[in-house]
Protein backbone atom coordinates (compact mmCIF):
# COMPACT_ATOMS: atom_id res chain seq x y z
CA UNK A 1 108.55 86.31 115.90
CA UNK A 2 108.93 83.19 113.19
CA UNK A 3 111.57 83.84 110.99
CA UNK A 4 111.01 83.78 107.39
CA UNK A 5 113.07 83.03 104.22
CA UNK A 6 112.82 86.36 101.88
CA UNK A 7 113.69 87.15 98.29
CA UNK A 8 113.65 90.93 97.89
CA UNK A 9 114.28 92.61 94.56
CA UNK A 10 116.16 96.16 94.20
CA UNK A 11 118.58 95.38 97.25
CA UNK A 12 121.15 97.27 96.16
CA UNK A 13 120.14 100.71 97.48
CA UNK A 14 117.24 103.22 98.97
CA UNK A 15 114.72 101.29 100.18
CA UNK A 16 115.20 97.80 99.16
CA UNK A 17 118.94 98.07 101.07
CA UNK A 18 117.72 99.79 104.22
CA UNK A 19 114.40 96.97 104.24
CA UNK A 20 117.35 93.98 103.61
CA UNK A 21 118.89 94.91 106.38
CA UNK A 22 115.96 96.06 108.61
CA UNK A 23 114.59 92.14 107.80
CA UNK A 24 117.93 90.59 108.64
CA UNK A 25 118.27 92.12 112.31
CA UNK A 26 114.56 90.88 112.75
CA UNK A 27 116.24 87.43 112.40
CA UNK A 28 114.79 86.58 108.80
CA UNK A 29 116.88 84.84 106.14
CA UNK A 30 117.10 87.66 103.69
CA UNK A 31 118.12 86.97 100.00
CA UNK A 32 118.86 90.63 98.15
CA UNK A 33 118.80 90.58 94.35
CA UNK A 34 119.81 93.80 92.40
CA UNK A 35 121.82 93.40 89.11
CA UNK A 36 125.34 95.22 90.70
CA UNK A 37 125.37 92.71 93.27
CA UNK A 38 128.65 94.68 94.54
CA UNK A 39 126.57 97.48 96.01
CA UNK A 40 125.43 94.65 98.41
CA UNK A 41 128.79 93.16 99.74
CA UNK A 42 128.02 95.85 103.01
CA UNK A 43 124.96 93.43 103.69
CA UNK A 44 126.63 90.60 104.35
CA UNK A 45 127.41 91.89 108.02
CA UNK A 46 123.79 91.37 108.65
CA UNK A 47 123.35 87.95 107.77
CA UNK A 48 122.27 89.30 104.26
CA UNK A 49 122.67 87.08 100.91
CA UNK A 50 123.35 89.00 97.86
CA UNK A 51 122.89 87.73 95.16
CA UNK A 52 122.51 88.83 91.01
CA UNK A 53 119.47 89.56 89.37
CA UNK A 54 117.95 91.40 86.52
CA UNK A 55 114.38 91.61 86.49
CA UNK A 56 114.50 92.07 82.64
CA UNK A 57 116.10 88.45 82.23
CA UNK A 58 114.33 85.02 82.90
CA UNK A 59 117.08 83.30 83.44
CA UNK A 60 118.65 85.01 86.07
CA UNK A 61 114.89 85.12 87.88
CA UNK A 62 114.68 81.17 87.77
CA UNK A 63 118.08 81.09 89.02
CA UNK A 64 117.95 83.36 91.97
CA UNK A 65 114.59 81.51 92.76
CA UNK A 66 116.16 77.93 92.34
CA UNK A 67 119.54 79.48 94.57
CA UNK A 68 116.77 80.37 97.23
CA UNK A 69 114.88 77.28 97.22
CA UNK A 70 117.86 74.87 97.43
CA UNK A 71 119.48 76.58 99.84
CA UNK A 72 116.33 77.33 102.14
CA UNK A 73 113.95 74.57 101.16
CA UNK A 74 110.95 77.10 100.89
CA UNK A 75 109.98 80.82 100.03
CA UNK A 76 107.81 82.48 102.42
CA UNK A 77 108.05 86.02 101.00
CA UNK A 78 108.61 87.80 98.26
CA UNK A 79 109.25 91.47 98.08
CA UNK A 80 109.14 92.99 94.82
CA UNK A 81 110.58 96.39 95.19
CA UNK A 82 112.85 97.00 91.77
CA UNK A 83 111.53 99.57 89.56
CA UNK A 84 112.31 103.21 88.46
CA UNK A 85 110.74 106.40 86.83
CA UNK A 86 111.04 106.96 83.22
CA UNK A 87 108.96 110.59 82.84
CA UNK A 88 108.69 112.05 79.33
CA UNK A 89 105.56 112.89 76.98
CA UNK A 90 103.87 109.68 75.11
CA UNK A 91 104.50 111.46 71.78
CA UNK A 92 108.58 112.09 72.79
CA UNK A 93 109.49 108.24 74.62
CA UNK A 94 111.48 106.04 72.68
CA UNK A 95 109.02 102.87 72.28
CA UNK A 96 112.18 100.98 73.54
CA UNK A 97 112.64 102.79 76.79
CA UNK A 98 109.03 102.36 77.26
CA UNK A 99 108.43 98.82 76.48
CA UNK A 100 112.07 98.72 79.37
CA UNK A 101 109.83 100.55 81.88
CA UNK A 102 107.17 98.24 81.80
CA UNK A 103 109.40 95.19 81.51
CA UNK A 104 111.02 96.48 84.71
CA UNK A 105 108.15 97.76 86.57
CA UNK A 106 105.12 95.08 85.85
CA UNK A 107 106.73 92.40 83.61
CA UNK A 108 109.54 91.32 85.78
CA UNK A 109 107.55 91.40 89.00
CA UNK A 110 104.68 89.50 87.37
CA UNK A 111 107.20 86.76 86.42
CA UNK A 112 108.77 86.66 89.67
CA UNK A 113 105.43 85.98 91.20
CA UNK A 114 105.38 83.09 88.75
CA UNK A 115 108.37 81.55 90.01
CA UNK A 116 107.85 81.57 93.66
CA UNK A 117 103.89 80.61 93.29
CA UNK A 118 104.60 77.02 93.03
CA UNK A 119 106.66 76.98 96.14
CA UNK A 120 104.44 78.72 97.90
CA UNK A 121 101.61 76.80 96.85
CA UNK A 122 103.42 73.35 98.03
CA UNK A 123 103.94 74.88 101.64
CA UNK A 124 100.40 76.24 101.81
CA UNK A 125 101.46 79.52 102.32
CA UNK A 126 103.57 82.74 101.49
CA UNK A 127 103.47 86.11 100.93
CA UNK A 128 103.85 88.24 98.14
CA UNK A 129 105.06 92.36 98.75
CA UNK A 130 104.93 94.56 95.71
CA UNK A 131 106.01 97.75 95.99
CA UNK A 132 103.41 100.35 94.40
CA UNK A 133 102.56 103.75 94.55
CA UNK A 134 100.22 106.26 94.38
CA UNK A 135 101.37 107.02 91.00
CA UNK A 136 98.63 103.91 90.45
CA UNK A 137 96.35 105.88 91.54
CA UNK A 138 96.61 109.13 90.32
CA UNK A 139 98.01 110.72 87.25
CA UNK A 140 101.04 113.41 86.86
CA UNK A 141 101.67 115.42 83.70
CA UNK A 142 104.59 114.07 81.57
CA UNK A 143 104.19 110.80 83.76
CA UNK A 144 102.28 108.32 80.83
CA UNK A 145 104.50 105.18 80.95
CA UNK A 146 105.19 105.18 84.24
CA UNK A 147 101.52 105.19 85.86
CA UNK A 148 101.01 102.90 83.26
CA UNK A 149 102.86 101.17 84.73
CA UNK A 150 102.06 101.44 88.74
CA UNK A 151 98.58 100.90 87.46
CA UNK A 152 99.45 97.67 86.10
CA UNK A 153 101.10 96.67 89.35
CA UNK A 154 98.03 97.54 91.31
CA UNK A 155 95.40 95.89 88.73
CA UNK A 156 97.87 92.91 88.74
CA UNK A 157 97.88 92.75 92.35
CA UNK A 158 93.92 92.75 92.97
CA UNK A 159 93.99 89.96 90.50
CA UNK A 160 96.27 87.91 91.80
CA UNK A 161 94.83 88.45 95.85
CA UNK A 162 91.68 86.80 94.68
CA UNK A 163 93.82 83.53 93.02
CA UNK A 164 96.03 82.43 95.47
CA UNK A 165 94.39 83.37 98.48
CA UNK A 166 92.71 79.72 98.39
CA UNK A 167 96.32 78.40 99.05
CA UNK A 168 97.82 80.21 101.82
CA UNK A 169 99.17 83.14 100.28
CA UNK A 170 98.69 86.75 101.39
CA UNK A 171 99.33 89.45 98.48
CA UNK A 172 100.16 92.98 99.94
CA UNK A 173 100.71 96.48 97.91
CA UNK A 174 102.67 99.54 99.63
CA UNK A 175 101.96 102.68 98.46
CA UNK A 176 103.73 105.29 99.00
CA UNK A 177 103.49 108.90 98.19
CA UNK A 178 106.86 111.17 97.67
CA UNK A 179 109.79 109.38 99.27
CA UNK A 180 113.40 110.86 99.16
CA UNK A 181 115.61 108.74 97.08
CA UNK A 182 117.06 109.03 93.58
CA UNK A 183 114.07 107.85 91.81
CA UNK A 184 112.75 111.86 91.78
CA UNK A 185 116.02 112.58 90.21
CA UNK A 186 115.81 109.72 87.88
CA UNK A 187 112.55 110.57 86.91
CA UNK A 188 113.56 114.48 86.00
CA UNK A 189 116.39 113.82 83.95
CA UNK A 190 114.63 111.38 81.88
CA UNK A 191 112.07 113.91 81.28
CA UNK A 192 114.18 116.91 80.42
CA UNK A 193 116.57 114.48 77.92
CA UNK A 194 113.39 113.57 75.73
CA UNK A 195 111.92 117.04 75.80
CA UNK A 196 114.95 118.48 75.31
CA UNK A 197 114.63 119.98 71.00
CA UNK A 198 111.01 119.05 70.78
CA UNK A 199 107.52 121.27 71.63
CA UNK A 200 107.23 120.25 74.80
CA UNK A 201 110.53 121.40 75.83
CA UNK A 202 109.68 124.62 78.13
CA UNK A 203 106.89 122.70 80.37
CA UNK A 204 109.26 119.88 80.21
CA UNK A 205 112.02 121.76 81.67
CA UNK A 206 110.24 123.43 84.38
CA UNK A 207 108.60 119.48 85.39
CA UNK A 208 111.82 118.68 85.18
CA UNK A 209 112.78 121.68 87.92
CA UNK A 210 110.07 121.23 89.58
CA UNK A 211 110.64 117.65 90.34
CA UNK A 212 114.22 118.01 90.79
CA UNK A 213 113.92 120.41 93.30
CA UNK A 214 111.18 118.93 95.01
CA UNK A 215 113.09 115.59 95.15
CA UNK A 216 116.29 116.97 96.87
CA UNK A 217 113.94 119.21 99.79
CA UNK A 218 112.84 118.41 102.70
CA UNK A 219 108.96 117.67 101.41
CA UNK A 220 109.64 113.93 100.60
CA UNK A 221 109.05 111.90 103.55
CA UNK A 222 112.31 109.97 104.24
CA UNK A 223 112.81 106.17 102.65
CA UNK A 224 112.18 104.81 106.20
CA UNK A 225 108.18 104.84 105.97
CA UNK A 226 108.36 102.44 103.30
CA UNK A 227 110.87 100.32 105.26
CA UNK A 228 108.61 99.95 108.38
CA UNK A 229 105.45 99.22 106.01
CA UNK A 230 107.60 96.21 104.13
CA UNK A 231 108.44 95.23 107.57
CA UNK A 232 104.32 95.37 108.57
CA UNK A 233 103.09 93.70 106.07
CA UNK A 234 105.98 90.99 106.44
CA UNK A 235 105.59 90.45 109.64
CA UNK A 236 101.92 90.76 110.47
CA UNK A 237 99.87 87.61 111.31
CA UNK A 238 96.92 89.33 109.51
CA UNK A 239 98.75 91.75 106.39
CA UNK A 240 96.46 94.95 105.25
CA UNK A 241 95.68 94.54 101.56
CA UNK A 242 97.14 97.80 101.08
CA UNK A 243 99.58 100.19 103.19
CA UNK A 244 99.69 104.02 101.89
CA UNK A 245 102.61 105.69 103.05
CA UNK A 246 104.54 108.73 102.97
CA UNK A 247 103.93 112.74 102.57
CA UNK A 248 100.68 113.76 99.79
CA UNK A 249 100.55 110.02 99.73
CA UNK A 250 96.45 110.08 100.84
CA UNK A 251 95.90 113.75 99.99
CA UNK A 252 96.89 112.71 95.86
CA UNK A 253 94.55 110.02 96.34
CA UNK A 254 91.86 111.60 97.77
CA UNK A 255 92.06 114.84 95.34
CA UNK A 256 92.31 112.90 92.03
CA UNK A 257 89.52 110.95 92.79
CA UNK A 258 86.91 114.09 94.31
CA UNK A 259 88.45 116.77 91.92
CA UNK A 260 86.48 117.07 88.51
CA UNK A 261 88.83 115.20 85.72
CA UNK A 262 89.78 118.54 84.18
CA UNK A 263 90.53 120.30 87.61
CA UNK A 264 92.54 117.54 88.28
CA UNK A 265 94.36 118.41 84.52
CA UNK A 266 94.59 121.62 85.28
CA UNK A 267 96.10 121.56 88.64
CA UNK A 268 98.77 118.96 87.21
CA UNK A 269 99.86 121.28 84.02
CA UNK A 270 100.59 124.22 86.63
CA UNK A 271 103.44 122.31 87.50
CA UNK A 272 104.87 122.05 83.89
CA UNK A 273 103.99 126.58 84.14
CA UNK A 274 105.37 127.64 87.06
CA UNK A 275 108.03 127.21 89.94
CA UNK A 276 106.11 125.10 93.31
CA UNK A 277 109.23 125.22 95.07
């Protein structure tokens, strides 16, 4: 297998540190960016390079690019993986914290594309991993800015395929469906802080349960499905367009896009009525 020079975004835990090191014993040259680039020291035993990054700041995207290029000479994939859950109801989120989970989500992987492109496009090839989910696809209650979003990441995506393809360069979504790591937890907290005092409060509690629970169970598929379908689509001569991974990932799919639009409502706001787990 040809090894391949990788920048991969969100290193510092879940599945952007298990899919750093995964790479790394497959004999690529793996660059890890997270902002606490001390979560990542335990990396460097594999031949991992940490290095600092904030997705939300342009100039430490140009330089972990530029630290990549001069060191490696060339960027044959990207892997943007950093993002997080911000639940809550439109008419509760702070316009701040939702103008943060876009710039995290779509923004800052939209401008890392930007960077590497011209690299990419001067070797005549590359390969550009963004992380996705289902949640562009489908639509939970108290969910708004986040599918926003994953939609925007999947839209962005398909748009971006058709561009570069011309030149070399292979653009690849993962989708996965509920995967066990702290973004479930993440995701409930937020939600229960900004319902917390205001009329959604009771339905935004029992989401908040709901998701909690269902977050630290066994229902989530582990964070190791997403791992081998970064790996796939890194590794593959011939990439999928899309790989859709993990537990409910193709059942949510499938039943938000049969159901009628208010079945689909109604099944959603159960979860904000009663206890699933």
């Amino acid at each position: 297998m040809e090894s391949k020079v990788v920048l991969l975004t969100g290193g510092s835990s879940g599945i952007g540190y298990e899919t750093a090191q995964a790479l790394a014993r497959q004999g690529h040259k793996v660059y890890a960016a997270a902002r606490r680039v001390e979560r990542m020291e335990s990396l460097k035993e594999f031949g991992v390079v940490p290095i600092r990054m904030d997705v939300t700041d342009d100039e430490s995207m140009q330089a972990g690019v530029a630290e990549v290029i001069d060191n490696e000479g060339r960027i044959d994939v990207l892997i943007n993986n950093a993002g997080y859950g911000y639940f809550g109801a439109i008419e509760n989120v702070p316009m701040d914290d939702a103008r943060n989970q876009l710039e995290v989500n779509i923004f800052g992987l939209a401008r890392l594309c930007q960077l590497v492109l011209p690299q990419m496009r001067r070797q005549r090839s590359g390969r550009i991993v963004n992380v996705a989910s289902v949640a562009g696809k489908t639509v939970m209650l108290y969910g708004g800015w986040y599918h926003v979003s994953k939609y925007s990441v999947e839209a962005l995506s398909d748009a971006l395929r058709m561009e570069v393809r011309p030149f070399g360069i292979d653009v690849v979504l993962i989708e996965p469906g509920a995967i066990k790591t702290d973004w479930g937890i993440i995701a409930a907290d937020h939600l229960a802080e900004t319902s917390t005092g205001t009329v959604y409060e009771t339905t935004g509690k029992m989401m908040s349960d709901n998701l909690r629970e269902i977050y630290l169970s066994n229902m989530p598929s582990g964070p190791s499905v997403v791992r081998k379908a970064i790996c796939k689509a890194v590794n593959s001569g011939h990439p999928r367009t899309r790989y859709r991974i993990g537990r409910l990932a193709t059942a949510m799919v499938f039943f938000h896009s049969v159901l009628p639009t208010r079945w689909w409502d109604a099944m959603m706001r159960t979860m904000g009525k009663r206890r699933w787990v």
